[in-house]
Protein backbone atom coordinates (compact mmCIF):
# COMPACT_ATOMS: atom_id res chain seq x y z
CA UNK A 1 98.63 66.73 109.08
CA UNK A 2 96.99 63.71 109.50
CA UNK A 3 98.91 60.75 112.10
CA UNK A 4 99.63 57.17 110.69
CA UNK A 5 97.03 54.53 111.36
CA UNK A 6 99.87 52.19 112.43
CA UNK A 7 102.53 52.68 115.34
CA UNK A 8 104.81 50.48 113.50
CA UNK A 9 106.01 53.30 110.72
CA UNK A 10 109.43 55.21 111.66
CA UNK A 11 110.40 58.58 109.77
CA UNK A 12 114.12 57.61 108.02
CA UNK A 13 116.08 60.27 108.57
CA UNK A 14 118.29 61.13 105.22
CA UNK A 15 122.21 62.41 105.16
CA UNK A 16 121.87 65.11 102.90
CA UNK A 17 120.69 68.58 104.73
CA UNK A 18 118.56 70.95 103.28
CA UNK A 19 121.73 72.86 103.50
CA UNK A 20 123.66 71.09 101.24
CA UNK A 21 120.91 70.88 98.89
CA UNK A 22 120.67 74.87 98.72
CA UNK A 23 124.37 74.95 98.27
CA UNK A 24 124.24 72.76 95.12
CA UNK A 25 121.62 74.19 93.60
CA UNK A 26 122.63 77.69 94.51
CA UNK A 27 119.06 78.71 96.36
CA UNK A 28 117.01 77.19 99.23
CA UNK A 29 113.80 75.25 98.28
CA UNK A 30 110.78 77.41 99.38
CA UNK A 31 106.96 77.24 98.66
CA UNK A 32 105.00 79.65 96.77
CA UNK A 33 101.48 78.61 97.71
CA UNK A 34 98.72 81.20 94.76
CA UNK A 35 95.37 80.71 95.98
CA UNK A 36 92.12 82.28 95.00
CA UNK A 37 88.80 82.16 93.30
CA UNK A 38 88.47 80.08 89.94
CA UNK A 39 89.64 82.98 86.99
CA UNK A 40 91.22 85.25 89.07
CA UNK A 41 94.48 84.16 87.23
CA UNK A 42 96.02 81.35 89.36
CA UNK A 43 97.41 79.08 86.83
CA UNK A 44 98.20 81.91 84.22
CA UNK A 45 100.75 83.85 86.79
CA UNK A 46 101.86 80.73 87.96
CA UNK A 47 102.80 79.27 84.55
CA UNK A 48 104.29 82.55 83.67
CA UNK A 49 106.09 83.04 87.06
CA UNK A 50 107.55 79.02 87.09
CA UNK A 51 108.90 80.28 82.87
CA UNK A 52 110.68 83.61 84.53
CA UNK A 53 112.55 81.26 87.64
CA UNK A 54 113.42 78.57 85.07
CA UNK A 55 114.97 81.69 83.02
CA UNK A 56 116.60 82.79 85.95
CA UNK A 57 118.30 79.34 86.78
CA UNK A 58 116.13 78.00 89.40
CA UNK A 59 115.07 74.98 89.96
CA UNK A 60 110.76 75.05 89.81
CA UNK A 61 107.97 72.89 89.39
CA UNK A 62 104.53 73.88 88.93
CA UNK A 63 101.70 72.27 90.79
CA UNK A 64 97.99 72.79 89.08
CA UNK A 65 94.91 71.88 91.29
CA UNK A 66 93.16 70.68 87.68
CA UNK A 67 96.71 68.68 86.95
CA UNK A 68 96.94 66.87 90.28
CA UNK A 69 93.48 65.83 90.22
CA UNK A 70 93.68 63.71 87.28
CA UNK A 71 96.29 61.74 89.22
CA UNK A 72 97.27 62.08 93.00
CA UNK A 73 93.52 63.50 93.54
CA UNK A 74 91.63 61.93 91.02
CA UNK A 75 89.40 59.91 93.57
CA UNK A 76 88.22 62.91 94.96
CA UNK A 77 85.25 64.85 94.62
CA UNK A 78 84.48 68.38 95.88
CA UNK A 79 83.01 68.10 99.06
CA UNK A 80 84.30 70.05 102.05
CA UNK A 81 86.04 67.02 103.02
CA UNK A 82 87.27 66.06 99.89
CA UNK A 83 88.44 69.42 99.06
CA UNK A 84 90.18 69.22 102.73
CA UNK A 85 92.33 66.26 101.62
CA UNK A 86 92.92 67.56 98.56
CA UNK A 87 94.82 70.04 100.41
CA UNK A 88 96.48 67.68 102.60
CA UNK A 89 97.97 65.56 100.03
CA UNK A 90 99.16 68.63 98.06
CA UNK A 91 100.46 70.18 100.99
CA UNK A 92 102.11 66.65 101.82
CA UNK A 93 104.04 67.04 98.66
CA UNK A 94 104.93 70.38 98.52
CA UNK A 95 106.62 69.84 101.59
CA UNK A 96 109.13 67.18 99.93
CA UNK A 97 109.43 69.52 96.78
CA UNK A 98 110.76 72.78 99.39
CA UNK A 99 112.63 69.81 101.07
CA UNK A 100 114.38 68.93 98.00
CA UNK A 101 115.34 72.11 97.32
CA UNK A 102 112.84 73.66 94.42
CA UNK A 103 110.54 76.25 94.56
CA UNK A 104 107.27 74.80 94.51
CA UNK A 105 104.22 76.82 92.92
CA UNK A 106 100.96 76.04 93.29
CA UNK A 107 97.93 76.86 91.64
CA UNK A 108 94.94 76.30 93.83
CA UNK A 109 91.66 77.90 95.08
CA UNK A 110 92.16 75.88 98.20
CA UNK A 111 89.08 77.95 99.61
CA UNK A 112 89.47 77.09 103.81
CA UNK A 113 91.96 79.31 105.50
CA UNK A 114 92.65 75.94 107.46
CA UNK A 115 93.57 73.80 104.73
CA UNK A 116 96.61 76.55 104.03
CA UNK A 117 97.23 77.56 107.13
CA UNK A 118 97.95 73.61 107.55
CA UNK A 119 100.26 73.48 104.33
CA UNK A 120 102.61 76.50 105.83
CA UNK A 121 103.08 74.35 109.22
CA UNK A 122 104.53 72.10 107.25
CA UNK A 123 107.11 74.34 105.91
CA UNK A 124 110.02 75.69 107.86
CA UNK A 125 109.09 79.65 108.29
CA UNK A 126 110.28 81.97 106.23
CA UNK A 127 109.68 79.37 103.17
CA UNK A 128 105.90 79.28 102.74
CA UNK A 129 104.46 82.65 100.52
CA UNK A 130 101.04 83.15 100.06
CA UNK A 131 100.08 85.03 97.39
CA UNK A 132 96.31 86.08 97.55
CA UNK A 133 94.74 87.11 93.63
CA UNK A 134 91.88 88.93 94.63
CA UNK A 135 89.59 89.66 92.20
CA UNK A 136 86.31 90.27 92.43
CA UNK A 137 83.50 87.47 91.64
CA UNK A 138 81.69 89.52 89.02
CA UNK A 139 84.92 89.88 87.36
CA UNK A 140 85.82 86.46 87.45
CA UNK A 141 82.07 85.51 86.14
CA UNK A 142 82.92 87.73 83.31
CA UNK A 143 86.28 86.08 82.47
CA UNK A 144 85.06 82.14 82.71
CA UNK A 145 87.58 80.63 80.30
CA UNK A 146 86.36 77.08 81.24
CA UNK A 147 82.42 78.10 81.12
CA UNK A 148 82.35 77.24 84.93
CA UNK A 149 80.89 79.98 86.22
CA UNK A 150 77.84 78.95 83.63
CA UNK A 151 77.92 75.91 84.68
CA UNK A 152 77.88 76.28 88.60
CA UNK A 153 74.59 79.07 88.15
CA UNK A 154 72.82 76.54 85.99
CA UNK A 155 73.15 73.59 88.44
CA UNK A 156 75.22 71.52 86.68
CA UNK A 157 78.41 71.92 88.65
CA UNK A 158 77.56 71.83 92.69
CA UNK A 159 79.44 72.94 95.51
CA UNK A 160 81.67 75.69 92.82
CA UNK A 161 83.35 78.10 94.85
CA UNK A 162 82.18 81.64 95.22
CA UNK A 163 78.45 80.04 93.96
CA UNK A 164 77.15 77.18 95.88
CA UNK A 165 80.42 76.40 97.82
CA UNK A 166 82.11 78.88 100.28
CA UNK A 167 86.05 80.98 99.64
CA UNK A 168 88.24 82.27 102.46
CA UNK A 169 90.21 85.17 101.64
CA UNK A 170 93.86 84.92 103.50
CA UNK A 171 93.49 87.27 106.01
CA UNK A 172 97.45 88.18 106.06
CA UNK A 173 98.90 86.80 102.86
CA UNK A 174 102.45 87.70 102.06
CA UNK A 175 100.97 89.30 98.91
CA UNK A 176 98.02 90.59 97.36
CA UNK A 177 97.53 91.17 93.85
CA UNK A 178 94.33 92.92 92.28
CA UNK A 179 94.20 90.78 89.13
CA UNK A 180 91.22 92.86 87.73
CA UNK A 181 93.81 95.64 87.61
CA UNK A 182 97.36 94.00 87.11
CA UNK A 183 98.41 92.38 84.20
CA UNK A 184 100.24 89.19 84.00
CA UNK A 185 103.59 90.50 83.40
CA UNK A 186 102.93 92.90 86.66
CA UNK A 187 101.64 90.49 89.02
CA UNK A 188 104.98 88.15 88.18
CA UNK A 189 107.19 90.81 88.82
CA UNK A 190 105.34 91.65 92.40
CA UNK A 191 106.37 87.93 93.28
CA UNK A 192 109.29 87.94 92.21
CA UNK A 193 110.17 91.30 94.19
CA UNK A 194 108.83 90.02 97.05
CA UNK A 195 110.52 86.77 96.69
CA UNK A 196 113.96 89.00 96.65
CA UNK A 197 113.27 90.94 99.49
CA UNK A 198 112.41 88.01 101.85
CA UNK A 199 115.58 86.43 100.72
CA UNK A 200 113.61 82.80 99.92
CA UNK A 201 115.01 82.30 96.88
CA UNK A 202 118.88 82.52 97.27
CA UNK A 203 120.03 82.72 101.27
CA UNK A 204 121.83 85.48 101.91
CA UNK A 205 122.17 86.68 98.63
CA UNK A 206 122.01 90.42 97.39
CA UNK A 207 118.46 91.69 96.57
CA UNK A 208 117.45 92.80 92.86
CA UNK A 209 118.93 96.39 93.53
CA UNK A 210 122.21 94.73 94.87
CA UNK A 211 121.87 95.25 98.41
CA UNK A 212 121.10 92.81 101.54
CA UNK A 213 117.52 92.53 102.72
């Protein structure tokens, strides 16, 4: 997203295809990118979706907005423009992970359509899936498993999405999911359909009811 300050860096160009990597690990490397607002369920589907690949035989790795910032983020704070390049970097990394071949999930409110928008470009099409959990704020105010919500009316947390800090809703995701009315176990299994019949987990393999896409 963002050019190098010097002129002096070259990209090094590696001998192993993304091809080859697909054909060794028996599926393509593709990004499954969960946004939405803090409760609606991000980390819980994607823990429970990165279990049900791993089951499966893929190759996963989760990526948790709280996780990364207590490394790769941690200097950042949650200003627009920190939250920006929060984005970047993660996006930055989930490009290597599809790269590599593994299906990347993240778990992130990333709140600015351009932010994700951003992270798909650096995807090759076809391997970037956003997957919207819409659920409404009251419900997620309700739910508050980390006493945010609490926090962010009282003051003590500024600039907390959906309170004192603005969320943009995907305005074509690949998927939508009503977490105020799906469970868990049914929001998973919506991915992972989807995931089937876009083919982005195993090129050119047979769909879940045994026929091509």
């Amino acid at each position: 997203m963002n050019k190098p300050l010097s002129k002096n860096i070259f990209w090094t160009q590696g001998r192993i295809t993304a091809e080859q990597r697909a054909h060794l690990s028996g599926h393509s490397g593709c990004v499954i990118w969960i946004t939405g607002l803090s409760a609606s369920g991000k980390s819980t589907i994607a823990t429970e979706l990165e279990r049900e690949l791993f089951n499966r035989g893929r190759r996963t790795y989760l990526l948790d907005g709280d996780n990364t910032r207590h490394g790769l983020c941690s200097d950042l704070g949650f200003s627009p423009e920190d939250r920006r390049e929060n984005i970047r970097r993660v996006g930055e990394v989930v490009r290597l992970f599809a790269d590599a071949g593994i299906i990347c999930i993240t778990a992130y409110i990333s709140p600015y359509r351009s932010d994700r928008e951003a992270a798909r470009q650096l995807v090759p099409p076809g391997k970037f899936i956003e997957v919207y959990l819409n659920a409404p704020l009251a419900v997620c105010e309700q739910r508050d498993p980390k006493g945010l919500y609490a926090k962010a009316h009282s003051g003590e947390i500024k600039e907390f999405t959906g309170v004192s800090a603005p969320y943009e809703p995907p305005l074509n995701p690949e998927l939508e999911l009503h977490t105020d009315k799906m469970s868990v176990a049914e929001c998973v299994s919506a991915i992972l359909a989807k995931l089937d019949r876009m083919s982005a987990i195993i090129d050119g393999a047979p769909a879940a009811d045994g026929k091509k896409d």
